[in-house]
N, C-alpha and C. Protein backbone atom coordinates (compact mmCIF):
# COMPACT_ATOMS: atom_id res chain seq x y z
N UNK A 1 -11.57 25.19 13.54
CA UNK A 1 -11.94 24.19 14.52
C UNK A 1 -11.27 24.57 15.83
N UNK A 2 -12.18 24.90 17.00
CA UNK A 2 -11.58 24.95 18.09
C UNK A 2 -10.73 24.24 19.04
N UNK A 3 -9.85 24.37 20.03
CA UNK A 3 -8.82 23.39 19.99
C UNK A 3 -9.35 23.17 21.88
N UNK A 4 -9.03 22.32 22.38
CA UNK A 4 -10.11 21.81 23.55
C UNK A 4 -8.94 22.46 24.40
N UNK A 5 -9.12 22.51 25.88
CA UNK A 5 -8.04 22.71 26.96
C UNK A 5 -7.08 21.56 27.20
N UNK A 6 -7.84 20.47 27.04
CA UNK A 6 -7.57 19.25 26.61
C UNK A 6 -5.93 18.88 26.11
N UNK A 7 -6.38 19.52 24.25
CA UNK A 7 -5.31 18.90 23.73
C UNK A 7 -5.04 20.57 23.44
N UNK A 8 -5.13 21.91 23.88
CA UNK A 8 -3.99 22.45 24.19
C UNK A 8 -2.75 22.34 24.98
N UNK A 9 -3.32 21.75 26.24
CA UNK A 9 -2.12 21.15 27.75
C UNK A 9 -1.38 19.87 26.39
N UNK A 10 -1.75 18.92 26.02
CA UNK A 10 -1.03 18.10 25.34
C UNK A 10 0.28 18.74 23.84
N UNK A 11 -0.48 19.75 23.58
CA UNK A 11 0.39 20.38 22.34
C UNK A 11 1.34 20.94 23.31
N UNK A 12 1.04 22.16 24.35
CA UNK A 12 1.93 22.43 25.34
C UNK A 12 3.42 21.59 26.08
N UNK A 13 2.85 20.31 26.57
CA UNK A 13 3.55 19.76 27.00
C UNK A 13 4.98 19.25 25.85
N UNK A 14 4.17 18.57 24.61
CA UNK A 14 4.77 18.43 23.36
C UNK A 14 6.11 19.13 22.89
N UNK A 15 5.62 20.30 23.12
CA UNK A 15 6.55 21.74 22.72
C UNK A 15 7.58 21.72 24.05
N UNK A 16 7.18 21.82 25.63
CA UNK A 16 7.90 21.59 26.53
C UNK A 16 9.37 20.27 26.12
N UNK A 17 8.68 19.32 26.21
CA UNK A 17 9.20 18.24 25.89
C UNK A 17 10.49 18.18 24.68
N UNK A 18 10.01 18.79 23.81
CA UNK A 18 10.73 18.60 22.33
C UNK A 18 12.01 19.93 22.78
N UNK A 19 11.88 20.82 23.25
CA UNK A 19 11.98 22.47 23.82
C UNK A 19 13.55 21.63 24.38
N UNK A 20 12.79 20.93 25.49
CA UNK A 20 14.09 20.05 26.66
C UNK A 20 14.66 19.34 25.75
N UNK A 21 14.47 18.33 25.01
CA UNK A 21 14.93 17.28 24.73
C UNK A 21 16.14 18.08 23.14
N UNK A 22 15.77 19.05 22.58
CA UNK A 22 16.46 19.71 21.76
C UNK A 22 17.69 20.26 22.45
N UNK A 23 17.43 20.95 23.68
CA UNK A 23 18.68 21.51 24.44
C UNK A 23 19.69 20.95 24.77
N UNK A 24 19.39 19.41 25.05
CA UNK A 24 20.06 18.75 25.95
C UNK A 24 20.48 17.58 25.03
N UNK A 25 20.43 17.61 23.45
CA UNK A 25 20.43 16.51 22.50
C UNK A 25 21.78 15.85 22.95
N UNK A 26 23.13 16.84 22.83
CA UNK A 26 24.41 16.42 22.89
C UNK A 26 24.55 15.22 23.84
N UNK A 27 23.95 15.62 25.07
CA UNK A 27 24.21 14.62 26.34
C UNK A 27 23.15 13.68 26.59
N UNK A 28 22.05 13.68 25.58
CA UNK A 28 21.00 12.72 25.39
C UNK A 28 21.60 11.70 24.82
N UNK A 29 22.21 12.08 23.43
CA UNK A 29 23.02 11.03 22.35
C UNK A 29 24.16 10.24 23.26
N UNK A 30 25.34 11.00 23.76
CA UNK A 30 26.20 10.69 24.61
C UNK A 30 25.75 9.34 25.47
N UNK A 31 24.51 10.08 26.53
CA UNK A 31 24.12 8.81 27.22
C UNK A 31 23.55 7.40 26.84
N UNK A 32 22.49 7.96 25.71
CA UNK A 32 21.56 6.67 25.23
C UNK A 32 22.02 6.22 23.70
N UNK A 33 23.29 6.91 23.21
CA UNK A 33 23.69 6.47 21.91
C UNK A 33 23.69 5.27 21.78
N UNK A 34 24.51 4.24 23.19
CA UNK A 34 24.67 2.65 22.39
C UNK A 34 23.54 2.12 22.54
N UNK A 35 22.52 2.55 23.64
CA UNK A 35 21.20 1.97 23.83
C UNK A 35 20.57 1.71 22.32
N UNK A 36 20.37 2.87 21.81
CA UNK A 36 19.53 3.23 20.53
C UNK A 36 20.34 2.70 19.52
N UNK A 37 21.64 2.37 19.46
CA UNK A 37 21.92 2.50 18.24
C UNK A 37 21.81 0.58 18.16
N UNK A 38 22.36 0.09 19.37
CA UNK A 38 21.82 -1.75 19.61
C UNK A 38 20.34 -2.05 19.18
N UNK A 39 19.49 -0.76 19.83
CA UNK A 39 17.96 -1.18 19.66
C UNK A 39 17.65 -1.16 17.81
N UNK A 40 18.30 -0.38 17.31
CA UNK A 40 17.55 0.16 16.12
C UNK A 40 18.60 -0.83 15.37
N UNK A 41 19.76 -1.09 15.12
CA UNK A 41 20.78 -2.83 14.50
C UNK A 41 19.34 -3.85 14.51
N UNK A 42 19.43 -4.36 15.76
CA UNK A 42 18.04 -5.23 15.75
C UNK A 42 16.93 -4.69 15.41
N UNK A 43 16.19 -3.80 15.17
CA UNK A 43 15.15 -3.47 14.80
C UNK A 43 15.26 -3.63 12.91
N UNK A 44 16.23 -3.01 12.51
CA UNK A 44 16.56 -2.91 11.16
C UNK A 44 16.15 -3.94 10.46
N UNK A 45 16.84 -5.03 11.35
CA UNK A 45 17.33 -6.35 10.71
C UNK A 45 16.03 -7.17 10.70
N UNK A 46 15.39 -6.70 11.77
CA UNK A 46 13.90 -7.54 11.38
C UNK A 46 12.91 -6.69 10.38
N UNK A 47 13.52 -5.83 10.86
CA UNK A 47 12.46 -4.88 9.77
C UNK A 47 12.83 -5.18 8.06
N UNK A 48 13.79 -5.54 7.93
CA UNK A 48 14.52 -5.52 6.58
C UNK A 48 13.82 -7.25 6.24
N UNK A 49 13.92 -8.40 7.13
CA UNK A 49 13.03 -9.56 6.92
C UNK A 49 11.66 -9.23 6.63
N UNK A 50 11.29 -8.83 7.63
CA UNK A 50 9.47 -9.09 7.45
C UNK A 50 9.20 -7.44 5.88
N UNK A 51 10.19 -6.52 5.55
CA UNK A 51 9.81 -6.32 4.78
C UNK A 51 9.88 -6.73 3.32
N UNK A 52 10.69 -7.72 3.36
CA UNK A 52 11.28 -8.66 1.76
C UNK A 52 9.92 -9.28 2.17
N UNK A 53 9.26 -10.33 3.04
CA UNK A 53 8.57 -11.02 3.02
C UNK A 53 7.58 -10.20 2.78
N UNK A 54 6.75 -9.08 3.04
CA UNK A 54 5.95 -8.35 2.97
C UNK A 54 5.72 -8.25 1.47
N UNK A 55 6.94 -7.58 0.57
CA UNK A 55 7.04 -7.18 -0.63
C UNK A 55 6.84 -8.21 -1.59
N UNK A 56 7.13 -9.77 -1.07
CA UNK A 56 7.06 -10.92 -1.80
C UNK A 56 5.61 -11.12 -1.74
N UNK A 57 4.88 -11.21 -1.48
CA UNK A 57 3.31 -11.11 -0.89
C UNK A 57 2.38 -10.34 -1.56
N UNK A 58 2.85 -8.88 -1.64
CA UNK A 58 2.35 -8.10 -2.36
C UNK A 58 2.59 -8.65 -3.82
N UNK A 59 4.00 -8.59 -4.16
CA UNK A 59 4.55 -9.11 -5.78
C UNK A 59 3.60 -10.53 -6.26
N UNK A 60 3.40 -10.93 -5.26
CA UNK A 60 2.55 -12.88 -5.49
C UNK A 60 0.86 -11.54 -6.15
N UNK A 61 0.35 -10.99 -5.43
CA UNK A 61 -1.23 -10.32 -5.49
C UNK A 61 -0.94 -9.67 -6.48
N UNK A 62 0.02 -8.75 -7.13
CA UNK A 62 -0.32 -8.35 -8.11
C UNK A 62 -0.27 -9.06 -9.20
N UNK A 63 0.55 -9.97 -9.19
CA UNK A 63 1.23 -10.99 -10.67
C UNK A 63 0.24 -11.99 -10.68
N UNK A 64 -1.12 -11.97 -9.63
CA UNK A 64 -2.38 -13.13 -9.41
C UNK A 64 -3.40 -12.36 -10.18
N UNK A 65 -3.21 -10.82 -9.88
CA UNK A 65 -4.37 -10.02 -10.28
C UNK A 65 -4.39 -10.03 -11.80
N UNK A 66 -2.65 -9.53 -11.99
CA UNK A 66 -2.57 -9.42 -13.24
C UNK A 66 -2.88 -10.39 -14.78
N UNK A 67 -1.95 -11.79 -13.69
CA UNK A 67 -2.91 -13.17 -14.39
C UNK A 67 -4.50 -12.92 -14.56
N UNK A 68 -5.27 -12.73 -13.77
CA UNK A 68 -6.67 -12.64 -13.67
C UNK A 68 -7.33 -11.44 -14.95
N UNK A 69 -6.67 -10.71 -14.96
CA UNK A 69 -6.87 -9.46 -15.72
C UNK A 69 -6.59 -10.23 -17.47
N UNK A 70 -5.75 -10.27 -17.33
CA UNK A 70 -5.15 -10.99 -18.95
C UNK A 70 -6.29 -12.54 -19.38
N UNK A 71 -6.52 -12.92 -18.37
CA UNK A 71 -7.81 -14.13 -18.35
C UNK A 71 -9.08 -13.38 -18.83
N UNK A 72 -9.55 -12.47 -18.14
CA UNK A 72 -10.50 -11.81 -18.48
C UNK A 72 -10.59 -11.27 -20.00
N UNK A 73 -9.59 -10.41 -20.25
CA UNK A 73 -9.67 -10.14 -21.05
C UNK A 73 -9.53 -11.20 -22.45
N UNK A 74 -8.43 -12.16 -22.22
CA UNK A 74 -8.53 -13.22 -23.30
C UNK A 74 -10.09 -13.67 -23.46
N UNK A 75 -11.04 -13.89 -22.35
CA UNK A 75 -11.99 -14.59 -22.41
C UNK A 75 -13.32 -13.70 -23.13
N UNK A 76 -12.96 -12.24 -22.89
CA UNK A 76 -13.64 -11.59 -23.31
C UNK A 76 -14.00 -11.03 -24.85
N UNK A 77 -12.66 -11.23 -25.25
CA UNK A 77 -11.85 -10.69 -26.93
C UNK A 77 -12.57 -12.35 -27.40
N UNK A 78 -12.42 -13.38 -26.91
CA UNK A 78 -13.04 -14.67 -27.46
C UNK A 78 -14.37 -14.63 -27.98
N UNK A 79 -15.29 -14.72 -26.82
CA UNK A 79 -16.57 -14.51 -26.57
C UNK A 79 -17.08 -13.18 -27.22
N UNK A 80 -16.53 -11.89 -27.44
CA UNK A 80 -17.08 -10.54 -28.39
C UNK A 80 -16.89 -11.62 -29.62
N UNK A 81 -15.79 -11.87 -30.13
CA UNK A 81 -15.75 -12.02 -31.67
C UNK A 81 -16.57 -13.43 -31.75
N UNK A 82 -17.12 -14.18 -30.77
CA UNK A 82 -17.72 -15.54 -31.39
C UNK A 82 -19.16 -14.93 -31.38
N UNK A 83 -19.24 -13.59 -30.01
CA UNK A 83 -20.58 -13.39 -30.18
C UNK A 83 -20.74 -12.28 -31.50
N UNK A 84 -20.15 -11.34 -32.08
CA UNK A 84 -19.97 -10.48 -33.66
C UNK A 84 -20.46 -11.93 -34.57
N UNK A 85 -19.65 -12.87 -34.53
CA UNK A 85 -20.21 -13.91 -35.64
C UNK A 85 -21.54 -14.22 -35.84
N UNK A 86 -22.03 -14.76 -34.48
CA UNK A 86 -23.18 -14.84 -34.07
C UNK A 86 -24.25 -14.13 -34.37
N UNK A 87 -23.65 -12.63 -34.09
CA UNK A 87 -24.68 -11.31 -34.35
C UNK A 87 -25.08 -11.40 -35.77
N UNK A 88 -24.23 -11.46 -36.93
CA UNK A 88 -23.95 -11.43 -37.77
C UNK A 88 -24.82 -12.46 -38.37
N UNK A 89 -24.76 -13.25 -38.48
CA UNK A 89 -25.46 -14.75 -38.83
C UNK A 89 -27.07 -14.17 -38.69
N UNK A 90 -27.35 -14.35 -37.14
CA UNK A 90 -28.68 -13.51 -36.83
C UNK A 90 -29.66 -12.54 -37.74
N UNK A 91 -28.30 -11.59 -37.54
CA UNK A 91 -28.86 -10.78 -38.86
C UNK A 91 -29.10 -10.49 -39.93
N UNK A 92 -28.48 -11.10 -40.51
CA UNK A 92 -28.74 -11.55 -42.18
C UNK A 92 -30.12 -12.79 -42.27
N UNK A 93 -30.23 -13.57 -41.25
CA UNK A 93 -31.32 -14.46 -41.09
C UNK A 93 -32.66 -13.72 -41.17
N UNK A 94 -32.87 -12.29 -40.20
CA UNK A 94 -33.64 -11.88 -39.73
C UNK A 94 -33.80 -11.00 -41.21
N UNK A 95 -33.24 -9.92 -41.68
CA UNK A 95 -33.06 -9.38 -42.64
C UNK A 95 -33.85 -10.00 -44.22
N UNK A 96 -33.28 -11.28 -44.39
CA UNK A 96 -34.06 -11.76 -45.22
C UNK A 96 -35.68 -12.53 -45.44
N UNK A 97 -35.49 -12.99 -44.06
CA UNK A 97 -37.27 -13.35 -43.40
C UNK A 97 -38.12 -12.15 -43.55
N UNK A 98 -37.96 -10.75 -42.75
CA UNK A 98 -38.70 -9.60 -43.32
C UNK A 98 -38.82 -9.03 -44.49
């Protein structure tokens, strides 16, 4: 797949960018360490909420599905063996009429 001029200048710049920002890490960290490290404390901490709540949500859908699944199937194992009886009956009816 050919790559456009487009998003060659963008991969370019990318590589520029990452190129600088690798050289200069020591005095990047130095400067913006407490910035980032305040931003990402608070970030954590919500991230760590909304992901318990997230996971509780999911845990509710599967343990709903799973209920649903075990319903089905109870209802199904019911209904085969009342309908086998059924069959059964049928056929011995039919069997002896012919």
């Amino acid at each position: 797949m050919p790559m456009t001029r487009s998003e060659a200048m963008f991969f370019t710049a990318g590589l520029v960018i990452g190129a600088t920002a690798g050289a200069n890490y020591p005095a990047l960290k130095e400067k913006f360490g407490p910035l980032l490290s305040g931003a990402l404390a608070g970030a954590g901490a919500a991230f760590g909420e909304s992901y318990s709540e997230m996971a509780k949500k999911v845990a509710e859908k599967v343990e709903a599905v799973q209920d649903a699944m075990a319903e089905m199937k109870q209802t199904t194992g019911t209904a085969a063996s009342a309908g086998a009886g059924a069959g059964t009956a049928s056929g011995t009816t039919e069997a002896t009429t012919s």
